[in-house]
C-alpha atoms as a PDB file:
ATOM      1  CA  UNK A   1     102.831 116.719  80.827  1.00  0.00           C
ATOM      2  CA  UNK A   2     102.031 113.223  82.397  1.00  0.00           C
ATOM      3  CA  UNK A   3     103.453 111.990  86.049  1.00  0.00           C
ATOM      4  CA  UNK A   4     105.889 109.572  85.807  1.00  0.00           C
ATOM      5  CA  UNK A   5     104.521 106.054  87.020  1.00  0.00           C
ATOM      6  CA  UNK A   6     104.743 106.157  90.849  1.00  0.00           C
ATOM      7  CA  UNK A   7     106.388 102.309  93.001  1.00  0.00           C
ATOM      8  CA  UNK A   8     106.310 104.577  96.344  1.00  0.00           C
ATOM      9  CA  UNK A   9     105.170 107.012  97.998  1.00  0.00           C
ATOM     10  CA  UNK A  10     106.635 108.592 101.342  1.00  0.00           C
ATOM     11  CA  UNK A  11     104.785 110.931 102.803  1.00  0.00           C
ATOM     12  CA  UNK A  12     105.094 112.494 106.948  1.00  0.00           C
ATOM     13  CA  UNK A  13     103.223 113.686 109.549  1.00  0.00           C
ATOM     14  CA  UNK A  14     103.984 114.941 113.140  1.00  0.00           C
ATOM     15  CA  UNK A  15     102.196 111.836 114.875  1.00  0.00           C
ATOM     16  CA  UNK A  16     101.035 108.748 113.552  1.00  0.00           C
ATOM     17  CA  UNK A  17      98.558 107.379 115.758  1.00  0.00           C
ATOM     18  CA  UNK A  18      94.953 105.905 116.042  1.00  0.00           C
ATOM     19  CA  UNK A  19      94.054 109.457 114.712  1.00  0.00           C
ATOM     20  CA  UNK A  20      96.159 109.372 111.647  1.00  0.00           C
ATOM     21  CA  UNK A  21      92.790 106.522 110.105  1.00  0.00           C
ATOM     22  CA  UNK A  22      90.495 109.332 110.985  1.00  0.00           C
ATOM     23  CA  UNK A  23      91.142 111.711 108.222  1.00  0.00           C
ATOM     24  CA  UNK A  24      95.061 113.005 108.901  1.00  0.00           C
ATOM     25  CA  UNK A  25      97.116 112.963 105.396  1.00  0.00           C
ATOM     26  CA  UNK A  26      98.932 110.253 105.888  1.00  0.00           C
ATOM     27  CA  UNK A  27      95.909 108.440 105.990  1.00  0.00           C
ATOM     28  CA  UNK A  28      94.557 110.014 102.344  1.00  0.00           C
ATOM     29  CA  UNK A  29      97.346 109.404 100.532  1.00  0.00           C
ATOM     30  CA  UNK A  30      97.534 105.692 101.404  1.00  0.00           C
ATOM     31  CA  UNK A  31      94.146 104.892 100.337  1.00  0.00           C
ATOM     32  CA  UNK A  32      94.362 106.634  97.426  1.00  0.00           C
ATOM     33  CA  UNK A  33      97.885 104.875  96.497  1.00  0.00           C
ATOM     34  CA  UNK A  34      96.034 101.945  97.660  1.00  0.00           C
ATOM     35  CA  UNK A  35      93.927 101.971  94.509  1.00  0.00           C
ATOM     36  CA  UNK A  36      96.633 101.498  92.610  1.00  0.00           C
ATOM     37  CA  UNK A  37      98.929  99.016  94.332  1.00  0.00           C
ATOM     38  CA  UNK A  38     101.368 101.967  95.195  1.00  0.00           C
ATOM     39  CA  UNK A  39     103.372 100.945  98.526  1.00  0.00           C
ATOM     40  CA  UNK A  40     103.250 103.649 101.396  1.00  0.00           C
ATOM     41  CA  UNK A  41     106.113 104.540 104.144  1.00  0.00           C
ATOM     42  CA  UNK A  42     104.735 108.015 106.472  1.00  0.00           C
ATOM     43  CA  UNK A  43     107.758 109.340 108.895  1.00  0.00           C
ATOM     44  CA  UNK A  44     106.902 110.972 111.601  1.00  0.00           C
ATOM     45  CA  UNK A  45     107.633 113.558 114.238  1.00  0.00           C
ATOM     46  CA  UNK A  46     106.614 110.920 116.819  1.00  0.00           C
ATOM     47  CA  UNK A  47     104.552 107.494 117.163  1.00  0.00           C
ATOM     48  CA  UNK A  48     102.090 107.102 119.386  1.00  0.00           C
ATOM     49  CA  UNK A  49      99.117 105.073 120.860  1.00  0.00           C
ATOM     50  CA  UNK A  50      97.527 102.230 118.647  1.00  0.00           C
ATOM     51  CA  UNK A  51      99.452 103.110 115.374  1.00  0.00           C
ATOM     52  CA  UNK A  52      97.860 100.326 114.148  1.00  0.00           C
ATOM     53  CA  UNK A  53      95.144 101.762 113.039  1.00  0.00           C
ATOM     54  CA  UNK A  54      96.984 103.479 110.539  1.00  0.00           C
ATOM     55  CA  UNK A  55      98.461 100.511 109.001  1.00  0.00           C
ATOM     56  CA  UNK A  56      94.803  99.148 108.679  1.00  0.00           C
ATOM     57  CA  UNK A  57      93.731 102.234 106.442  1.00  0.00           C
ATOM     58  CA  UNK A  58      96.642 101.665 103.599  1.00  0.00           C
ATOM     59  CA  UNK A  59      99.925 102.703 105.879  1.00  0.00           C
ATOM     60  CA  UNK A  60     102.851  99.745 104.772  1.00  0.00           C
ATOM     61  CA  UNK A  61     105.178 100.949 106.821  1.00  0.00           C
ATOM     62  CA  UNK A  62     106.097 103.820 109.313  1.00  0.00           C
ATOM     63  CA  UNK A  63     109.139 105.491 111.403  1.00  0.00           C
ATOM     64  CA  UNK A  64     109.558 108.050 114.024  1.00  0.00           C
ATOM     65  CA  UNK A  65     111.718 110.829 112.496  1.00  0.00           C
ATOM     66  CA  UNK A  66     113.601 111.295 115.979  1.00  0.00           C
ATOM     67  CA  UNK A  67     116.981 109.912 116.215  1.00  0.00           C
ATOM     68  CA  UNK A  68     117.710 110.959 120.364  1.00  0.00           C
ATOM     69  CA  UNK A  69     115.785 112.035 123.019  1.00  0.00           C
ATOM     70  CA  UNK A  70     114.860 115.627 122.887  1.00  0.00           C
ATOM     71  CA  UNK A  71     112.444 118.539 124.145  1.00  0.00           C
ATOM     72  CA  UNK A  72     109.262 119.321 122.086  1.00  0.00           C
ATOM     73  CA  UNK A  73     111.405 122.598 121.057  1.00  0.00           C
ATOM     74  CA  UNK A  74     114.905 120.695 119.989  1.00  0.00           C
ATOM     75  CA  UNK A  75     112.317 118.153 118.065  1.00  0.00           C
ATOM     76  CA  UNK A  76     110.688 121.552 116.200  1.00  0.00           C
ATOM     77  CA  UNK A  77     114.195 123.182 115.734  1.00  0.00           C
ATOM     78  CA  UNK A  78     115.687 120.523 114.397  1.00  0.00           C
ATOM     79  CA  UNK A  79     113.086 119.074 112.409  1.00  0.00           C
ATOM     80  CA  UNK A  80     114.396 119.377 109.157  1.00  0.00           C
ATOM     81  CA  UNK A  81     117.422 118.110 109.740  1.00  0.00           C
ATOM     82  CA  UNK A  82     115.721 114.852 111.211  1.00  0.00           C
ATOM     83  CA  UNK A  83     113.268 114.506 108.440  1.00  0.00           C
ATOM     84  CA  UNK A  84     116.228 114.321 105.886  1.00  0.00           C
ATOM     85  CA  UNK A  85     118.479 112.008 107.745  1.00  0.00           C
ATOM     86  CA  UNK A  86     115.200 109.908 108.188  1.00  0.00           C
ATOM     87  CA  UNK A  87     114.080 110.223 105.105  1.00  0.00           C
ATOM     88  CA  UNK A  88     118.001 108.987 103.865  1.00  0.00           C
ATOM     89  CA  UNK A  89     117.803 106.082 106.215  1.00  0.00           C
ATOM     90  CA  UNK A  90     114.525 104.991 105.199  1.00  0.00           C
ATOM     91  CA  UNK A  91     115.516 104.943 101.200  1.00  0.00           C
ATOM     92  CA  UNK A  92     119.037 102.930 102.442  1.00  0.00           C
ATOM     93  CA  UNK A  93     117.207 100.308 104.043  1.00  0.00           C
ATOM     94  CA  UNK A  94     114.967 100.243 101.116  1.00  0.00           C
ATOM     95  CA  UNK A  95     117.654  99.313  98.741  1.00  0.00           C
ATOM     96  CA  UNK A  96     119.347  96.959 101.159  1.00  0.00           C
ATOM     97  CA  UNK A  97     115.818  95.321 100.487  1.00  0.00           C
ATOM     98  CA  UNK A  98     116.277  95.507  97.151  1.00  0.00           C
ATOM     99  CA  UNK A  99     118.958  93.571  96.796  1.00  0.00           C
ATOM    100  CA  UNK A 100     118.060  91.243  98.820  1.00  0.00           C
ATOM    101  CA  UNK A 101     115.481  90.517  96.141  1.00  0.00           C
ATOM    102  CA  UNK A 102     118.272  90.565  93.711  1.00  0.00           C
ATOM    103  CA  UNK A 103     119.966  87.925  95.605  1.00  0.00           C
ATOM    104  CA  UNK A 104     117.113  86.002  95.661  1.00  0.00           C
ATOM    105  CA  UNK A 105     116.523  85.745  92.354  1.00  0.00           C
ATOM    106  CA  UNK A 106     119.619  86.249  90.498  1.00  0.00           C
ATOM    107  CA  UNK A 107     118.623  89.284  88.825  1.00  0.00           C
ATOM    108  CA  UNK A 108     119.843  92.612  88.569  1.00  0.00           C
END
């Protein structure tokens, strides 16, 4: 059975941060989707210091998973709940950027 063809890839982590170019996941699968013109988004737990770094290695785009200010044990507990409504928000702004394109160019 063959993949279907892949236009995105999301993938998380529980920081992205100047570490995330030095071998964390994120990092992997955005050069390897990188190869073949596949855009990246990574959400994570938290963003920290020079998250640049990850956009150099392949990264297109990235977002903190956390919605309010919590503890390190609330952000844990509730993780999966965060991840999804992160995850939903990311794919809604996605298609308002869709049809923006649509707009654009008179197509649908």
């Amino acid at each position: 059975m063959r993949a279907a063809p892949t236009c995105l890839v999301i993938t998380a982590e529980g920081a992205i941060d100047r570490q995330s170019a030095r071998g964390k996941v994120p990092a992997e699968v955005a050069g390897r989707a990188a190869l073949r013109d596949i855009p990246v988004i990574a959400l994570s737990g938290t963003v920290g210091e020079r998250v640049q770094a990850a956009l150099d290695v392949g990264l297109d785009a990235y977002a903190s998973i956390l919605t309010r200010p919590c503890t390190l044990d609330e952000a844990l507990e509730e993780a999966s709940e965060f991840l999804v409504c992160s995850a939903e928000q990311t794919m809604r702004l996605l298609l308002v950027g869709r049809r923006l394109a649509w707009q654009e160019t008179g197509t649908h």
